[in-house]
PDB file of N, CA and C in Angstrom:
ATOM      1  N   UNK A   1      94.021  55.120 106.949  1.00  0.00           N
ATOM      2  CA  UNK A   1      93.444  56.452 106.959  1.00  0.00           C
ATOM      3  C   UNK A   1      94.329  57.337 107.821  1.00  0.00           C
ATOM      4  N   UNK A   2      94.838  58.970 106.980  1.00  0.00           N
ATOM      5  CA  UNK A   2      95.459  59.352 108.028  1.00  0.00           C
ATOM      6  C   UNK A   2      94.641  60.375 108.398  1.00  0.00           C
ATOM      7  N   UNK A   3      93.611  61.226 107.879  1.00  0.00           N
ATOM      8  CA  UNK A   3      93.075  62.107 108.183  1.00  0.00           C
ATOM      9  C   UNK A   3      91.769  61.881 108.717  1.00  0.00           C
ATOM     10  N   UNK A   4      91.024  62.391 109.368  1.00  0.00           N
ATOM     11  CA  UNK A   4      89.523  62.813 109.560  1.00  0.00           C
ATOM     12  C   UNK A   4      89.192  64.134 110.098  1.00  0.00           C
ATOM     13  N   UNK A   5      88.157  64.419 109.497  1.00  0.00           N
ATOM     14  CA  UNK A   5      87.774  65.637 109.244  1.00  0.00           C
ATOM     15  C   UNK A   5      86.781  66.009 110.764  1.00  0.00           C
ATOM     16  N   UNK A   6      87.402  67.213 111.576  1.00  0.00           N
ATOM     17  CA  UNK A   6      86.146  67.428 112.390  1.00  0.00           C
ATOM     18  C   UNK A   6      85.824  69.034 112.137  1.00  0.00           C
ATOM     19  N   UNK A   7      84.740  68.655 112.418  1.00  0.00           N
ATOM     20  CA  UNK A   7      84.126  70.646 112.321  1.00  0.00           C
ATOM     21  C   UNK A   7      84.237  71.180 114.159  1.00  0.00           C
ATOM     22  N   UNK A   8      84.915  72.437 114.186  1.00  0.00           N
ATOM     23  CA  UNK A   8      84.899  72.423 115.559  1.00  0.00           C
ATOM     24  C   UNK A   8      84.388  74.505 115.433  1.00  0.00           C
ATOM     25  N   UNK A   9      83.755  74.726 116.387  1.00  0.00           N
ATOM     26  CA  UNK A   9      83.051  76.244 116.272  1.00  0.00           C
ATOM     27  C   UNK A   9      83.801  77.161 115.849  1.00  0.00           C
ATOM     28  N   UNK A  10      83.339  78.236 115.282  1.00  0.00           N
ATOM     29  CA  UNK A  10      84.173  79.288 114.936  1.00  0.00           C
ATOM     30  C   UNK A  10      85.318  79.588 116.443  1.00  0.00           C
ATOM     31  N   UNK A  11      86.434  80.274 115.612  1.00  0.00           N
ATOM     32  CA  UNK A  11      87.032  80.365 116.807  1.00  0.00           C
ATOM     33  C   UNK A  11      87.744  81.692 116.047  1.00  0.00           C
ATOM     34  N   UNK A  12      88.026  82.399 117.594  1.00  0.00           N
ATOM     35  CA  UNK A  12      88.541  83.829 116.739  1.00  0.00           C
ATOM     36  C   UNK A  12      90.716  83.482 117.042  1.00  0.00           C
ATOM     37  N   UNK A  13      91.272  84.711 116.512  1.00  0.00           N
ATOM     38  CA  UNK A  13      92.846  84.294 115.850  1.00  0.00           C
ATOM     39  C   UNK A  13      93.353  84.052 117.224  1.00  0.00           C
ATOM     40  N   UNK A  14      94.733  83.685 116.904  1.00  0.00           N
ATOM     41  CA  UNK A  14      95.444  83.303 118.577  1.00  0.00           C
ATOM     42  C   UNK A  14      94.468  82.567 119.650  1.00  0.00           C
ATOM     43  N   UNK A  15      93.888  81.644 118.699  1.00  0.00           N
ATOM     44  CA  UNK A  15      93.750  80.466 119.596  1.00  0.00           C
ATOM     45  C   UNK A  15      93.903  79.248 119.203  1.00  0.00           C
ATOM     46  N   UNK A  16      93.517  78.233 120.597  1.00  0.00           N
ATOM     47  CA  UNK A  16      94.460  77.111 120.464  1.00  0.00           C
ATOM     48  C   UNK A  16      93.010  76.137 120.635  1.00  0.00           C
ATOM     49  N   UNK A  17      93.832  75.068 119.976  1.00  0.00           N
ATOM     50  CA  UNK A  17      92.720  74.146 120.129  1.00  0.00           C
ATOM     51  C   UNK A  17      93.433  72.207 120.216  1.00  0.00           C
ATOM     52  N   UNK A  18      92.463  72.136 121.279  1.00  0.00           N
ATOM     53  CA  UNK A  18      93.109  70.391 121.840  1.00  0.00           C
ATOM     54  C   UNK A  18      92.189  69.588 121.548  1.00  0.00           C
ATOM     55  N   UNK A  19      92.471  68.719 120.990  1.00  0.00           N
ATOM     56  CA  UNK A  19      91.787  67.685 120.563  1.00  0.00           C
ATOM     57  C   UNK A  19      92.101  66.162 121.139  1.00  0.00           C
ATOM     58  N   UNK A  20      91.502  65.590 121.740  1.00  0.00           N
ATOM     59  CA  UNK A  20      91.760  64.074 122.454  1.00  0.00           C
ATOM     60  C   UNK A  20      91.406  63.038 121.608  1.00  0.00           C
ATOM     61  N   UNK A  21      92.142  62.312 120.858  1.00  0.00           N
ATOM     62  CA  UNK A  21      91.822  60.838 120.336  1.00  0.00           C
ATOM     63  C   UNK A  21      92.356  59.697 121.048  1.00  0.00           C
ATOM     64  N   UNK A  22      91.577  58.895 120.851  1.00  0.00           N
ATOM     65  CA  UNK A  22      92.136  57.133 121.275  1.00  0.00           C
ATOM     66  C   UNK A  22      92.563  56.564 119.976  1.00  0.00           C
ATOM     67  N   UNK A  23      93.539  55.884 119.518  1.00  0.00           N
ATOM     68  CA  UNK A  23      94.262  55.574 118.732  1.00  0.00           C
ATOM     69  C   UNK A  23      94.742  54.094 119.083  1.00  0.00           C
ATOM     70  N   UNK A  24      93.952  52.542 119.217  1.00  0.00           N
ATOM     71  CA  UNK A  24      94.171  51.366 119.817  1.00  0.00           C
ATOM     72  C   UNK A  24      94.420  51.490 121.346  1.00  0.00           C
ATOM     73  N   UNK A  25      93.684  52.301 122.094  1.00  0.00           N
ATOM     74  CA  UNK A  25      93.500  52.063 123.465  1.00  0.00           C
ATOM     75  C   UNK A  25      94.403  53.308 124.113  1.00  0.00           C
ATOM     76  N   UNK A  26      95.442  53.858 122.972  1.00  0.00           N
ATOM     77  CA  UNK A  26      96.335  55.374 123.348  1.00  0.00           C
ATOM     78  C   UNK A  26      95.503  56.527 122.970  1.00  0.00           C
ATOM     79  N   UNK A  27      95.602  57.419 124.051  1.00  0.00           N
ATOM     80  CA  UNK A  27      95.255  58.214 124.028  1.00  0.00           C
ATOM     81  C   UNK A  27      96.460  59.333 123.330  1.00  0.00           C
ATOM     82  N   UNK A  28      95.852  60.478 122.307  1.00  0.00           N
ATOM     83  CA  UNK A  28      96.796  61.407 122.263  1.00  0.00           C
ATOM     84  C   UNK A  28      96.386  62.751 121.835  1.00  0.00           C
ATOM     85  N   UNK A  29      96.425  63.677 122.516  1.00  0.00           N
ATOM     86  CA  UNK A  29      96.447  65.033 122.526  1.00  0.00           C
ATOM     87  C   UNK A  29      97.113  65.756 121.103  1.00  0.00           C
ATOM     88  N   UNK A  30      95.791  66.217 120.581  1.00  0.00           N
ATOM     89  CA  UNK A  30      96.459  66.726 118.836  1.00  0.00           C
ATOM     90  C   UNK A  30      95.946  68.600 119.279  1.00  0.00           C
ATOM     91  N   UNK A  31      97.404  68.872 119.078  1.00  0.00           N
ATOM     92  CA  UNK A  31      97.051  70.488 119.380  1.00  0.00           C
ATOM     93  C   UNK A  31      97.322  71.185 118.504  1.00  0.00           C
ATOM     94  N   UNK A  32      96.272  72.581 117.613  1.00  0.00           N
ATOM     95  CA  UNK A  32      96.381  72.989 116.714  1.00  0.00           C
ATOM     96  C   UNK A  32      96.604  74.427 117.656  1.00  0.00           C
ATOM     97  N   UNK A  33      96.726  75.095 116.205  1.00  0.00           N
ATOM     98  CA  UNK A  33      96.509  76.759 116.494  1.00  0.00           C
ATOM     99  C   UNK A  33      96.226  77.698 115.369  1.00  0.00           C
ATOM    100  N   UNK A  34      95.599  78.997 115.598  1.00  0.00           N
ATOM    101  CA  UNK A  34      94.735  79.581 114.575  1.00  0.00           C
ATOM    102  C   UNK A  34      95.923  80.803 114.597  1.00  0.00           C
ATOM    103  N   UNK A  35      96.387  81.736 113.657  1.00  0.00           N
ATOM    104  CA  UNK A  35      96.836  82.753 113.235  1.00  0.00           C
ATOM    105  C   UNK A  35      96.105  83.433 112.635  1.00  0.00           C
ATOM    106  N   UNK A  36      96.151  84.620 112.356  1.00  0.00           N
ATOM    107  CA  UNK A  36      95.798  85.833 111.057  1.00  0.00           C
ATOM    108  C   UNK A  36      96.902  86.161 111.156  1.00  0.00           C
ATOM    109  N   UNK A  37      97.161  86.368 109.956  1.00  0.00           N
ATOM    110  CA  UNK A  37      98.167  87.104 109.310  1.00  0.00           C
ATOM    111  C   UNK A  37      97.289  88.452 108.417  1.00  0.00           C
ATOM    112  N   UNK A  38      97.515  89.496 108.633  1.00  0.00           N
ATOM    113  CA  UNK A  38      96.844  91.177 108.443  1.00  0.00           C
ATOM    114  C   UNK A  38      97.772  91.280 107.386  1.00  0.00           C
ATOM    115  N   UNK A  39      97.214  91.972 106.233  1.00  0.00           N
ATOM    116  CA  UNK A  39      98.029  92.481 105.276  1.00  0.00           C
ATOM    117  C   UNK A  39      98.400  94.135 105.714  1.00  0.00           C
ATOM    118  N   UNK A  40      97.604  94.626 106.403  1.00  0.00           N
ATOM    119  CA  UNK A  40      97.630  95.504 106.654  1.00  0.00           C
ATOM    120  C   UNK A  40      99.564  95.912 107.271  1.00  0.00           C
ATOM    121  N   UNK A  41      99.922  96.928 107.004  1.00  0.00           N
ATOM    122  CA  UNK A  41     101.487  96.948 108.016  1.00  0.00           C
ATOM    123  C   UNK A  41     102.358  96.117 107.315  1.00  0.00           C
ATOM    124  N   UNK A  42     101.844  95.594 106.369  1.00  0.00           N
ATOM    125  CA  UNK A  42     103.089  94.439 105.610  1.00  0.00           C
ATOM    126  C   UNK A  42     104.137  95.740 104.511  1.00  0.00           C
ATOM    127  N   UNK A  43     105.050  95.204 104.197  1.00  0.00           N
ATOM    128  CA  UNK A  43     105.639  96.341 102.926  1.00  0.00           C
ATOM    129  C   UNK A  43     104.554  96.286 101.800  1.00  0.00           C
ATOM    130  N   UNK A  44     104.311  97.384 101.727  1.00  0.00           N
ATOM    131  CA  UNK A  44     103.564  97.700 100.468  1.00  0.00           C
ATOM    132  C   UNK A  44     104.286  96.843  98.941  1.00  0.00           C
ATOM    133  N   UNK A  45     105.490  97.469  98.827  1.00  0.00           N
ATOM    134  CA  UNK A  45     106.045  96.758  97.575  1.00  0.00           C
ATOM    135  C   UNK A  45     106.723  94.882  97.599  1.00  0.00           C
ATOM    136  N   UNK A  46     105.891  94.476  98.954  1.00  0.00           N
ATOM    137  CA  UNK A  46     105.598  93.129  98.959  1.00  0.00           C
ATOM    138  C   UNK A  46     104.919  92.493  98.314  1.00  0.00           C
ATOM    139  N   UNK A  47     104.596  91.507  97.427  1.00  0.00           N
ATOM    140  CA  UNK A  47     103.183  90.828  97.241  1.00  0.00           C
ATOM    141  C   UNK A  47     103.171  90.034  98.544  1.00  0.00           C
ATOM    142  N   UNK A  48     101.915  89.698  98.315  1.00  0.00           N
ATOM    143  CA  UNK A  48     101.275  88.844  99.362  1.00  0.00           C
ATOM    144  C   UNK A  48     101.894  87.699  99.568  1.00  0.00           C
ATOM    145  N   UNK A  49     101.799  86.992  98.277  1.00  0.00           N
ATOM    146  CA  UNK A  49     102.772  85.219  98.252  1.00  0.00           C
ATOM    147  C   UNK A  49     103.918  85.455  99.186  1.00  0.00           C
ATOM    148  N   UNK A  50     104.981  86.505  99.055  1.00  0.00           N
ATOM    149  CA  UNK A  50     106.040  86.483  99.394  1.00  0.00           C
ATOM    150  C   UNK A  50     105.981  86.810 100.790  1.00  0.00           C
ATOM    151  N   UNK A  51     104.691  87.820 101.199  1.00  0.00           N
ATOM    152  CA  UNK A  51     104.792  87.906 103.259  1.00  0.00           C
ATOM    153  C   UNK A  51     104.426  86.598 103.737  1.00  0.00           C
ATOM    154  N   UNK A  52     103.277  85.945 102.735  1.00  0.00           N
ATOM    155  CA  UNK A  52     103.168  84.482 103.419  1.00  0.00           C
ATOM    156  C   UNK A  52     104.030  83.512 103.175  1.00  0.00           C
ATOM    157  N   UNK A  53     104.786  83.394 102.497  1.00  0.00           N
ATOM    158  CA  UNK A  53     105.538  82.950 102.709  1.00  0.00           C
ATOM    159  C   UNK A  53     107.031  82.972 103.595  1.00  0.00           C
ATOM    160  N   UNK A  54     107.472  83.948 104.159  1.00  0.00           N
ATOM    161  CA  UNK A  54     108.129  84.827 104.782  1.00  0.00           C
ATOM    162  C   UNK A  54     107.362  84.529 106.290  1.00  0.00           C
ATOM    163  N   UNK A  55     106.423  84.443 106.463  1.00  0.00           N
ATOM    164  CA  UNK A  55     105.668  84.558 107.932  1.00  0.00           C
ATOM    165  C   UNK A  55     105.660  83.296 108.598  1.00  0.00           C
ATOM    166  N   UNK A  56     105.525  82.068 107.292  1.00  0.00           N
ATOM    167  CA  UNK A  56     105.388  80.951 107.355  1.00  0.00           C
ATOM    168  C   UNK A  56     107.065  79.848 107.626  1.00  0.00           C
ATOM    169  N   UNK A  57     107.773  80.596 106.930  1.00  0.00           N
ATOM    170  CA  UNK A  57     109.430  80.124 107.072  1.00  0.00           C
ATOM    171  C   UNK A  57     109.661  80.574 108.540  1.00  0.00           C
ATOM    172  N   UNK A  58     109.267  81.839 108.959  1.00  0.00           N
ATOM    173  CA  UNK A  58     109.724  82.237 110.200  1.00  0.00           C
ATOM    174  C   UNK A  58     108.951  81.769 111.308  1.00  0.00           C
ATOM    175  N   UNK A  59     107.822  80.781 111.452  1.00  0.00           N
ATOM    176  CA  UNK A  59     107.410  80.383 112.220  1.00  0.00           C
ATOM    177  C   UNK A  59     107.659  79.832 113.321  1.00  0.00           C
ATOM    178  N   UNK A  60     107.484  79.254 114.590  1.00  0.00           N
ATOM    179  CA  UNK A  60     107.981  78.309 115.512  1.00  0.00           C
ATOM    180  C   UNK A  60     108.074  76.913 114.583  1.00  0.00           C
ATOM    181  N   UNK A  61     109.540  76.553 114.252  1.00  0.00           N
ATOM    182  CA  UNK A  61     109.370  75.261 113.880  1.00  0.00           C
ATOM    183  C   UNK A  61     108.848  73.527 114.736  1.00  0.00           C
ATOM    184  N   UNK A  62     108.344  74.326 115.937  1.00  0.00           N
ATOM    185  CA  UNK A  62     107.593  73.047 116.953  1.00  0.00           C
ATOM    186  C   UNK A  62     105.942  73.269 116.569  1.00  0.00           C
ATOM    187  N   UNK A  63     105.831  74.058 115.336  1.00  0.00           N
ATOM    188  CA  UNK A  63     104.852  73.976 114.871  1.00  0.00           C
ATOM    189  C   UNK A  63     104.572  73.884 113.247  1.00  0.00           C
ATOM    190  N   UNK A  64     103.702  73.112 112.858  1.00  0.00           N
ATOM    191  CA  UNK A  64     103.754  72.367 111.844  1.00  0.00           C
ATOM    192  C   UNK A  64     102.050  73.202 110.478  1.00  0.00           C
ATOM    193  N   UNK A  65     102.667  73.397 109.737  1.00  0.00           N
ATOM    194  CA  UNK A  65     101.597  74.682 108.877  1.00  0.00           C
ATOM    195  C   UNK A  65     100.571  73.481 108.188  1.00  0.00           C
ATOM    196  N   UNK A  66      99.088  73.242 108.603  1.00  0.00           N
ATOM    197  CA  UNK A  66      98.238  72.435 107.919  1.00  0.00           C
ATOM    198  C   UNK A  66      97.153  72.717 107.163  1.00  0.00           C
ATOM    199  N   UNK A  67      97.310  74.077 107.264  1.00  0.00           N
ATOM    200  CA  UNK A  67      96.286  74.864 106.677  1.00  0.00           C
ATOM    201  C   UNK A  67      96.364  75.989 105.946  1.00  0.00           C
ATOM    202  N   UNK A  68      96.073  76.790 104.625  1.00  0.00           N
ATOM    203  CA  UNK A  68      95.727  78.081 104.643  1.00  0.00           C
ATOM    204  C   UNK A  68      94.435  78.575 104.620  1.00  0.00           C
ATOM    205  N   UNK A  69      94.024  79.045 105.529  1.00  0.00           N
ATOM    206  CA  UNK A  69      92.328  79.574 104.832  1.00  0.00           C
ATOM    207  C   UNK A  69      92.178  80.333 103.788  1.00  0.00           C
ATOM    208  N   UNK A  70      90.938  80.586 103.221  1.00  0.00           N
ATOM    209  CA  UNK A  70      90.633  81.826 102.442  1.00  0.00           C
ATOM    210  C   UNK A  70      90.951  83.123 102.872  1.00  0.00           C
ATOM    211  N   UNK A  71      91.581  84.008 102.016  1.00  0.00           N
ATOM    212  CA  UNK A  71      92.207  85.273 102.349  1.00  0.00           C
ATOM    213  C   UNK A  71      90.843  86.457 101.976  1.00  0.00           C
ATOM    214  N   UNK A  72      91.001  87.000 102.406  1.00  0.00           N
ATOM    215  CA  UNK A  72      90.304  88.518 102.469  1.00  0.00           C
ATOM    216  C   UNK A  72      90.851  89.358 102.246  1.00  0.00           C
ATOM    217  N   UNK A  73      90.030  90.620 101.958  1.00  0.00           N
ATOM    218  CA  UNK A  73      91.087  91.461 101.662  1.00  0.00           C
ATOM    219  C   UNK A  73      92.037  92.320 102.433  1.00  0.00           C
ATOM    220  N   UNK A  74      91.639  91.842 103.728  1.00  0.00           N
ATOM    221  CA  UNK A  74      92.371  92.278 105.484  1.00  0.00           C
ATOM    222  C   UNK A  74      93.637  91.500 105.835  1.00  0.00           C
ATOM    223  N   UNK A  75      93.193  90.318 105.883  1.00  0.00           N
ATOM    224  CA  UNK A  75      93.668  89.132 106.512  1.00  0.00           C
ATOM    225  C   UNK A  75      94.211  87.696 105.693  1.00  0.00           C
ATOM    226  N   UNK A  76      94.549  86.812 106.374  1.00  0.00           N
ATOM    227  CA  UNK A  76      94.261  85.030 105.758  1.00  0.00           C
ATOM    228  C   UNK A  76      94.917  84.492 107.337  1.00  0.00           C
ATOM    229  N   UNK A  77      93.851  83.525 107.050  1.00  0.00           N
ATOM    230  CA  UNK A  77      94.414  82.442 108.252  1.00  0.00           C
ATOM    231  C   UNK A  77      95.226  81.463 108.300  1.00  0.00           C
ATOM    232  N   UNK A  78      95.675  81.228 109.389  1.00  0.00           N
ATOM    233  CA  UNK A  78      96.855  79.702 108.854  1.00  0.00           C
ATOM    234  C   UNK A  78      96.428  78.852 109.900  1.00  0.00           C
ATOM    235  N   UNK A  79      96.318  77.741 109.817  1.00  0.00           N
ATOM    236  CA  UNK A  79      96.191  76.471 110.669  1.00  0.00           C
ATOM    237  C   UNK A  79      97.070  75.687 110.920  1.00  0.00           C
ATOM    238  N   UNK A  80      97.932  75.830 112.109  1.00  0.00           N
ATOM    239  CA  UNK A  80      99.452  74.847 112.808  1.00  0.00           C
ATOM    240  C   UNK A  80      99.102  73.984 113.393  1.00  0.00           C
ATOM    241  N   UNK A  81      99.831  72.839 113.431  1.00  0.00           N
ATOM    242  CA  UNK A  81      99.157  71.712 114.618  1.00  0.00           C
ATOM    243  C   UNK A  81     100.804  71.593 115.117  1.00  0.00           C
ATOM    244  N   UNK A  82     100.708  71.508 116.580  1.00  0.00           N
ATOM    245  CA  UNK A  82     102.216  71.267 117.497  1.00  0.00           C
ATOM    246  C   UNK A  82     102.639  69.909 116.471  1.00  0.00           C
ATOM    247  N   UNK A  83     103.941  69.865 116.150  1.00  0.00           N
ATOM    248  CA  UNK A  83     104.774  68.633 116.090  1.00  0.00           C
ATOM    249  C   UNK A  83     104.504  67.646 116.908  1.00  0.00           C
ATOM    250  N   UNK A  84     105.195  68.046 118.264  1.00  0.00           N
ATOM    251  CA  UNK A  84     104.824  66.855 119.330  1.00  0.00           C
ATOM    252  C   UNK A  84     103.443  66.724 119.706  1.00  0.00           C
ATOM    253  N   UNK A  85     103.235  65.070 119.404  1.00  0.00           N
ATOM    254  CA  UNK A  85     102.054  64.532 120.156  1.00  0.00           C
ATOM    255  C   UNK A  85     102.221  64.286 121.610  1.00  0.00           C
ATOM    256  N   UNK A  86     101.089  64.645 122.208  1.00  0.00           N
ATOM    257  CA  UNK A  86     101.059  63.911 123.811  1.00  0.00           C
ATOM    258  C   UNK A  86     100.196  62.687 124.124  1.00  0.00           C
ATOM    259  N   UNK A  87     100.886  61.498 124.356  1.00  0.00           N
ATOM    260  CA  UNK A  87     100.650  60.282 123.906  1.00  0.00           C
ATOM    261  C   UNK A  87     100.555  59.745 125.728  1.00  0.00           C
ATOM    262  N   UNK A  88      99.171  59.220 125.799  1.00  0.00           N
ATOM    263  CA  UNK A  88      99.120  58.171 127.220  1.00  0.00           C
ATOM    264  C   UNK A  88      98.221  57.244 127.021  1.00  0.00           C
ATOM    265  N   UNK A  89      98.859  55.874 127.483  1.00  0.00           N
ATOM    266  CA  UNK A  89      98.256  54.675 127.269  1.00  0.00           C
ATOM    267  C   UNK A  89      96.888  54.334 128.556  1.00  0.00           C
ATOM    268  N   UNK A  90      95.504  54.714 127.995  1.00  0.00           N
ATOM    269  CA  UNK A  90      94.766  54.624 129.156  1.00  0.00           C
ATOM    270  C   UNK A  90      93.148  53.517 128.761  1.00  0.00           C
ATOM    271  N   UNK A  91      93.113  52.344 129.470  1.00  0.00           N
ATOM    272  CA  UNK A  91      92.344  51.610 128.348  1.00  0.00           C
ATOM    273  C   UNK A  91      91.215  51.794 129.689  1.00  0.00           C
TER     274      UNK A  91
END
């Protein structure tokens, strides 16, 4: 299994979120992060596909894209989780 699913509270954009698992007695720190991306201010004679995609190439590549949310007609969210895990062996 590589995934499991947690529900964690609404959370509003530009934030971060840490998550602690034990993984055979290791502990490791899974850190995500929330974006909006606003259509608003984008080039008009953009489509959309192409700013998200464009927003998404230009990202911090120490961050890893796991999500798109549902878009609106304002906004869409993206869900990153850091590359690096923080890994400590604590039984």
């Amino acid at each position: 299994m590589r995934e499991i699913v947690i529900l964690i509270p609404e959370i509003d954009a530009q934030q971060n979120v840490e998550i602690d698992v034990r993984i055979n007695g290791r502990k490791r720190t899974l850190k995500y992060k929330v974006e909006i991306i606003e259509w608003e201010g984008c080039d008009p004679s953009e489509d959309r596909v192409s700013v998200l995609k464009r927003k998404i190439a230009n990202y911090d590549k120490n961050w890893q894209l796991m999500e798109i949310g549902a878009p609106t007609g304002k906004q869409i969210p993206l869900i990153f989780r850091q590359r690096k895990i923080e890994e400590t062996t604590e039984f």
